[in-house]
C-alpha atoms as a PDB file:
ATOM      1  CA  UNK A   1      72.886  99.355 154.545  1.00  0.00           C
ATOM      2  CA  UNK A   2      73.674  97.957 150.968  1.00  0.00           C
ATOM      3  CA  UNK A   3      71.014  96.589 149.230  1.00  0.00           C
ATOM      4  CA  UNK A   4      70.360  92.841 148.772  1.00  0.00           C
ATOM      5  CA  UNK A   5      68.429  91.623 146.204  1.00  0.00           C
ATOM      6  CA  UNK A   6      67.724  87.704 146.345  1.00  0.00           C
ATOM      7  CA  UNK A   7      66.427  84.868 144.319  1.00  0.00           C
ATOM      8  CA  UNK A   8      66.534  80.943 145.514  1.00  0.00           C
ATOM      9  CA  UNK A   9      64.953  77.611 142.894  1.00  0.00           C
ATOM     10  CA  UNK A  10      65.657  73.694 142.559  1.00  0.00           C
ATOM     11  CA  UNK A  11      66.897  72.428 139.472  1.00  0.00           C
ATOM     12  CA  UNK A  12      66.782  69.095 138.427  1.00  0.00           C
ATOM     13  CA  UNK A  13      70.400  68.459 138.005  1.00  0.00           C
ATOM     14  CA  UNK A  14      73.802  68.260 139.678  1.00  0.00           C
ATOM     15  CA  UNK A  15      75.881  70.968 140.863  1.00  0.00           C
ATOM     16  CA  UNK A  16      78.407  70.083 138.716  1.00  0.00           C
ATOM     17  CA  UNK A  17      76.035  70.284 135.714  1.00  0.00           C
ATOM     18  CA  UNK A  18      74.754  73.646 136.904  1.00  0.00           C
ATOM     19  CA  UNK A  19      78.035  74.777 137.116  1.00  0.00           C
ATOM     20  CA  UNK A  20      79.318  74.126 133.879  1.00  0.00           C
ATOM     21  CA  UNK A  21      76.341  76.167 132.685  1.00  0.00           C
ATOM     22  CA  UNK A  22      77.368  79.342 134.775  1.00  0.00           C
ATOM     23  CA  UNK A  23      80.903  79.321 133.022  1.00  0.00           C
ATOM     24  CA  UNK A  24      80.173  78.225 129.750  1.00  0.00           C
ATOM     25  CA  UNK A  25      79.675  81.227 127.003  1.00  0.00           C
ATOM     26  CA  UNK A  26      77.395  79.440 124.817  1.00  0.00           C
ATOM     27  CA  UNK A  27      74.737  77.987 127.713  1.00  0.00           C
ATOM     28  CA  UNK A  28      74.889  81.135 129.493  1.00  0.00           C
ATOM     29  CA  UNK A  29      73.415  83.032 126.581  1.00  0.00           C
ATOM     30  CA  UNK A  30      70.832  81.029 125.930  1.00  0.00           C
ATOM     31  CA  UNK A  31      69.500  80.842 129.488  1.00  0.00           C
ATOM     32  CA  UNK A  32      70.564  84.119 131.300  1.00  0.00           C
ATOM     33  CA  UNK A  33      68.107  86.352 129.391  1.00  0.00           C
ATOM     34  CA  UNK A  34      64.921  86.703 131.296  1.00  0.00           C
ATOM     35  CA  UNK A  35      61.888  86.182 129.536  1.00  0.00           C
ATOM     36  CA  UNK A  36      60.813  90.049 127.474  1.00  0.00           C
ATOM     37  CA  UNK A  37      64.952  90.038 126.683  1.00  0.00           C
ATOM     38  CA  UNK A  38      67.250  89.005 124.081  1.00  0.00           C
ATOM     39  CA  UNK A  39      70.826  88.272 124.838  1.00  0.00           C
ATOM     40  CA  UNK A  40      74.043  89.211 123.575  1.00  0.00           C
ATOM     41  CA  UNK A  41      77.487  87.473 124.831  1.00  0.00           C
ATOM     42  CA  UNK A  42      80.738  88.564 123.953  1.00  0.00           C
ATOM     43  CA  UNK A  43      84.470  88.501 124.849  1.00  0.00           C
ATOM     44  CA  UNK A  44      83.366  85.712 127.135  1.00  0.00           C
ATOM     45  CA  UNK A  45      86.377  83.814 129.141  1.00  0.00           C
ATOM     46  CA  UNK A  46      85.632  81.652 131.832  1.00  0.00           C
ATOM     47  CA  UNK A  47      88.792  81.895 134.244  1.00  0.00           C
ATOM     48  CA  UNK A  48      88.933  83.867 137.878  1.00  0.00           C
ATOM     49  CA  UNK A  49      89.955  87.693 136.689  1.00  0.00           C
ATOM     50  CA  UNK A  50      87.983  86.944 133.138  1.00  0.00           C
ATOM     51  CA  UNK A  51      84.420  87.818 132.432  1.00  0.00           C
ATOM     52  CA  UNK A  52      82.267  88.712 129.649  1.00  0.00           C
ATOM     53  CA  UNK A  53      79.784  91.362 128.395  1.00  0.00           C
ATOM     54  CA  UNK A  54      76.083  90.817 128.050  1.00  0.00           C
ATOM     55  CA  UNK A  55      74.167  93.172 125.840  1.00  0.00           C
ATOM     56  CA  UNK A  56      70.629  92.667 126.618  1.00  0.00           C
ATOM     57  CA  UNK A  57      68.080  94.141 124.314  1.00  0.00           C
ATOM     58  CA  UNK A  58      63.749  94.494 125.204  1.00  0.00           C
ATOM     59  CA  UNK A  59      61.312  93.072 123.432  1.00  0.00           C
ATOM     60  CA  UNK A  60      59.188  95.335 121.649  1.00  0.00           C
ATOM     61  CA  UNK A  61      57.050  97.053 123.379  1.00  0.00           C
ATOM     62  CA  UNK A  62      59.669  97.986 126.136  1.00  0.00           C
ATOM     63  CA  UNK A  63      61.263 101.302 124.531  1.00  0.00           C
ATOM     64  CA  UNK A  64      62.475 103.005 127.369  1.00  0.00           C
ATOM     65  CA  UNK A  65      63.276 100.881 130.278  1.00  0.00           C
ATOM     66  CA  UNK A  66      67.072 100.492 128.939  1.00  0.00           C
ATOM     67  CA  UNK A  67      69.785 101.273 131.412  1.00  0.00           C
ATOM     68  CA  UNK A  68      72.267 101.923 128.101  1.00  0.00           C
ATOM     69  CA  UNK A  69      70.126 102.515 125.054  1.00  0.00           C
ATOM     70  CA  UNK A  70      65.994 103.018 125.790  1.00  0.00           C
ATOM     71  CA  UNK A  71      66.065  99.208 125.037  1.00  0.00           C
ATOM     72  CA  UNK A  72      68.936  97.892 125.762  1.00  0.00           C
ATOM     73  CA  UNK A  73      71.011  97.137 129.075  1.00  0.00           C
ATOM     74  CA  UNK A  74      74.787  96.251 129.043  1.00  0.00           C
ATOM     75  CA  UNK A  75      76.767  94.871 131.546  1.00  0.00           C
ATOM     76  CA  UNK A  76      80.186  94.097 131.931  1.00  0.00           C
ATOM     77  CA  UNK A  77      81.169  91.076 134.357  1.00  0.00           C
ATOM     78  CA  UNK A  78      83.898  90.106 135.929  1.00  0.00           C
ATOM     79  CA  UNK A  79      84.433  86.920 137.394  1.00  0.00           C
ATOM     80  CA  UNK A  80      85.956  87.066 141.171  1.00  0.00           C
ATOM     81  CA  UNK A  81      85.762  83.743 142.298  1.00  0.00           C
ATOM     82  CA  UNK A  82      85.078  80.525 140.793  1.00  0.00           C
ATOM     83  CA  UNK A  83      84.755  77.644 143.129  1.00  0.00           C
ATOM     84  CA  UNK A  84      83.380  74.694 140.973  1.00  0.00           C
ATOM     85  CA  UNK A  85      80.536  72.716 141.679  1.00  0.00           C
ATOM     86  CA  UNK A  86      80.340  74.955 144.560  1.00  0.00           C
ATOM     87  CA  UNK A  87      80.408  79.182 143.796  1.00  0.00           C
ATOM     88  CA  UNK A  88      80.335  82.166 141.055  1.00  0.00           C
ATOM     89  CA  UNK A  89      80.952  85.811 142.229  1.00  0.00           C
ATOM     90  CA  UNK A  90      80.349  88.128 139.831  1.00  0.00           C
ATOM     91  CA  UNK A  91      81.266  91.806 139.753  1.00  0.00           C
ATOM     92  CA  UNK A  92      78.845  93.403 137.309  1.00  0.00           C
ATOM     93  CA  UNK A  93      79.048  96.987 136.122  1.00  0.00           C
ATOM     94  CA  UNK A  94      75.907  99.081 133.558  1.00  0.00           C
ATOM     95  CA  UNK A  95      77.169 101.014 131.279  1.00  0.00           C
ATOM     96  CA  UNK A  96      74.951 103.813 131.593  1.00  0.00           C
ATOM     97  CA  UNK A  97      75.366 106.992 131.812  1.00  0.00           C
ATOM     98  CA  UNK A  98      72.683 107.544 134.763  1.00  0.00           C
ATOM     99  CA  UNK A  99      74.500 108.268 138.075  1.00  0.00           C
ATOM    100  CA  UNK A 100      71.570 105.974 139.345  1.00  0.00           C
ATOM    101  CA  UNK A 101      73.289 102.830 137.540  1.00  0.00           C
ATOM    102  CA  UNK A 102      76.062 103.458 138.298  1.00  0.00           C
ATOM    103  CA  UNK A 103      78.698 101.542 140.524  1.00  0.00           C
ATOM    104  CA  UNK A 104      79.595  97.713 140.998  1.00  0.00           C
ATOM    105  CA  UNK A 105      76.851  94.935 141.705  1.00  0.00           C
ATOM    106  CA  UNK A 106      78.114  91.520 143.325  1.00  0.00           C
ATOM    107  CA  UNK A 107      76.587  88.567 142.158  1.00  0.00           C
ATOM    108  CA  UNK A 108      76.929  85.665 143.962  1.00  0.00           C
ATOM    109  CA  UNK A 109      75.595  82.071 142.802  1.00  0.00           C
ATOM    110  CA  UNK A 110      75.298  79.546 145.141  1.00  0.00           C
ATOM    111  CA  UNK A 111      75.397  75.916 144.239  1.00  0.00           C
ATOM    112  CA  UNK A 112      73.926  73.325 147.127  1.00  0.00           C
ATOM    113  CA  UNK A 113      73.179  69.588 146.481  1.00  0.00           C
ATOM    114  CA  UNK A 114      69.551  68.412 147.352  1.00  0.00           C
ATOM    115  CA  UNK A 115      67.710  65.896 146.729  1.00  0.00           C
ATOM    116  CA  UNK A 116      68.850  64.443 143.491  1.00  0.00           C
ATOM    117  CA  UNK A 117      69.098  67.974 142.223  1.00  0.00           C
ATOM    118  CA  UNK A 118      70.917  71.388 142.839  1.00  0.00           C
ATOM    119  CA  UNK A 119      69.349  74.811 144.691  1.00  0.00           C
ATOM    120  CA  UNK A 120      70.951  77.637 143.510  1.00  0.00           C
ATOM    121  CA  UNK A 121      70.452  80.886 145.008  1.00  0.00           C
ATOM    122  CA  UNK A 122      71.305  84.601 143.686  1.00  0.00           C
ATOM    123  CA  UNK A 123      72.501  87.294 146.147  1.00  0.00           C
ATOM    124  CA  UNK A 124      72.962  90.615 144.117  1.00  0.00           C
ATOM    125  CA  UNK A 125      74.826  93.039 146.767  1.00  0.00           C
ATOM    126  CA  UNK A 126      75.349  96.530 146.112  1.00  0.00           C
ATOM    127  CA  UNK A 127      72.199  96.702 143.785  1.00  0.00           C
ATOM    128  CA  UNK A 128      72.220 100.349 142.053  1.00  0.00           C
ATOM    129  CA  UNK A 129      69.660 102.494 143.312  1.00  0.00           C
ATOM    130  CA  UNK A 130      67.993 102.913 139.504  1.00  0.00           C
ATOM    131  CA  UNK A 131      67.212  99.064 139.619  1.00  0.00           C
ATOM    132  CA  UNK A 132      63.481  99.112 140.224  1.00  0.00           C
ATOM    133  CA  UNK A 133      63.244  96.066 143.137  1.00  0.00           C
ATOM    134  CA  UNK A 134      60.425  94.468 142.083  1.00  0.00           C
ATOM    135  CA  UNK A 135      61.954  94.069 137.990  1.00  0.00           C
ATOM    136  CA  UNK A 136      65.216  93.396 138.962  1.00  0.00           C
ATOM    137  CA  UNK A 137      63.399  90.496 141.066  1.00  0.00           C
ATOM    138  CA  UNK A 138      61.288  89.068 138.316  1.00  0.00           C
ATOM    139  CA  UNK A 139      64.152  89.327 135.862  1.00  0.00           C
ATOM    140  CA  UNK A 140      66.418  87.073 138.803  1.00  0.00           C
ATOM    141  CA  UNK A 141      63.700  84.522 139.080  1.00  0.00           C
ATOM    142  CA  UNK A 142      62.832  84.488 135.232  1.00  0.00           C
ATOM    143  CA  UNK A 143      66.856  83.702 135.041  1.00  0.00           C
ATOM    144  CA  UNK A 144      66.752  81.023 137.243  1.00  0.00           C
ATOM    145  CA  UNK A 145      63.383  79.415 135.592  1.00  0.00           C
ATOM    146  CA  UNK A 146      65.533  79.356 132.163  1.00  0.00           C
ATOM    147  CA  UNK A 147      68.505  78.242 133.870  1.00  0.00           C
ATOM    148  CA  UNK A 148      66.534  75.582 135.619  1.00  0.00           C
ATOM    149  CA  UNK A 149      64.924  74.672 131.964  1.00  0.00           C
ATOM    150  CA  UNK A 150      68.089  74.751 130.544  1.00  0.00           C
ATOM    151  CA  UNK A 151      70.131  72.077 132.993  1.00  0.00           C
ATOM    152  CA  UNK A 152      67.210  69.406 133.219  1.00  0.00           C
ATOM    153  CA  UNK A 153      67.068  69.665 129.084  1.00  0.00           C
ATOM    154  CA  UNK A 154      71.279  69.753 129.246  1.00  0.00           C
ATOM    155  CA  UNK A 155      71.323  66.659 131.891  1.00  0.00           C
END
């Protein structure tokens, strides 16, 4: 059975707003780094069969852990569906050269009204079997903290 990672918060804003935060270049690297990361963004366009590339580079401290470099991780996404206000699919690739990382990870963001506000949830399908589960959670609910940060700053 694939692996399914998962991550779920409330953000004090709008789908719509949360949307336009998913699938714009400059908001997305400011927020999608989890906290002990720097991010990267480039060759970033925002259309169904675009994507971007994320370099992601440790803190100090964290030699070592890096999927690409020891302390960096890069991932190339593509963007398979794009349903606004609504849904983001991502197809995201490491470039590593660990069989371990290798292979194509779904992301799907999920965008539901409530309350006033906006829970989006994070189902990462087909997680690579290097991904330590209990990082790759903390690094999907340190996103969504930042990206929940970011919109109710943004609103």
């Amino acid at each position: 059975m694939p692996r399914l990672d998962r991550a779920v918060t409330d953000v004090a804003a709008p789908p719509d707003a949360v949307y336009e935060a998913l699938v714009d270049g400059d908001a997305l690297a400011s927020w999608l780094p989890p906290e002990g990361m720097t991010g990267e963004l480039s060759d970033f366009d925002a259309r169904e069969g675009g994507g971007f590339t994320m370099t992601l580079t440790y803190d100090e401290g964290s030699a070592g852990r890096g999927k690409t470099t020891g302390d960096s991780d890069v991932t190339h996404v593509e963007l398979d569906e794009l349903v606004p206000g609504h849904r983001i699919v991502w197809g995201v690739e490491f470039d590593s050269e660990d069989p371990d990382h290798a292979g194509r990870m779904t992301m799907t963001w999920t965008l539901t009204p409530r309350d006033g506000g906006t829970r989006v949830a994070i189902d990462a399908t087909d997680v690579p079997a290097g991904i330590d589960p209990d990082l790759h959670q903390q690094g999907l609910n340190a996103s969504l903290a930042n990206l929940a940060a970011y919109c109710e700053e943004n609103a």
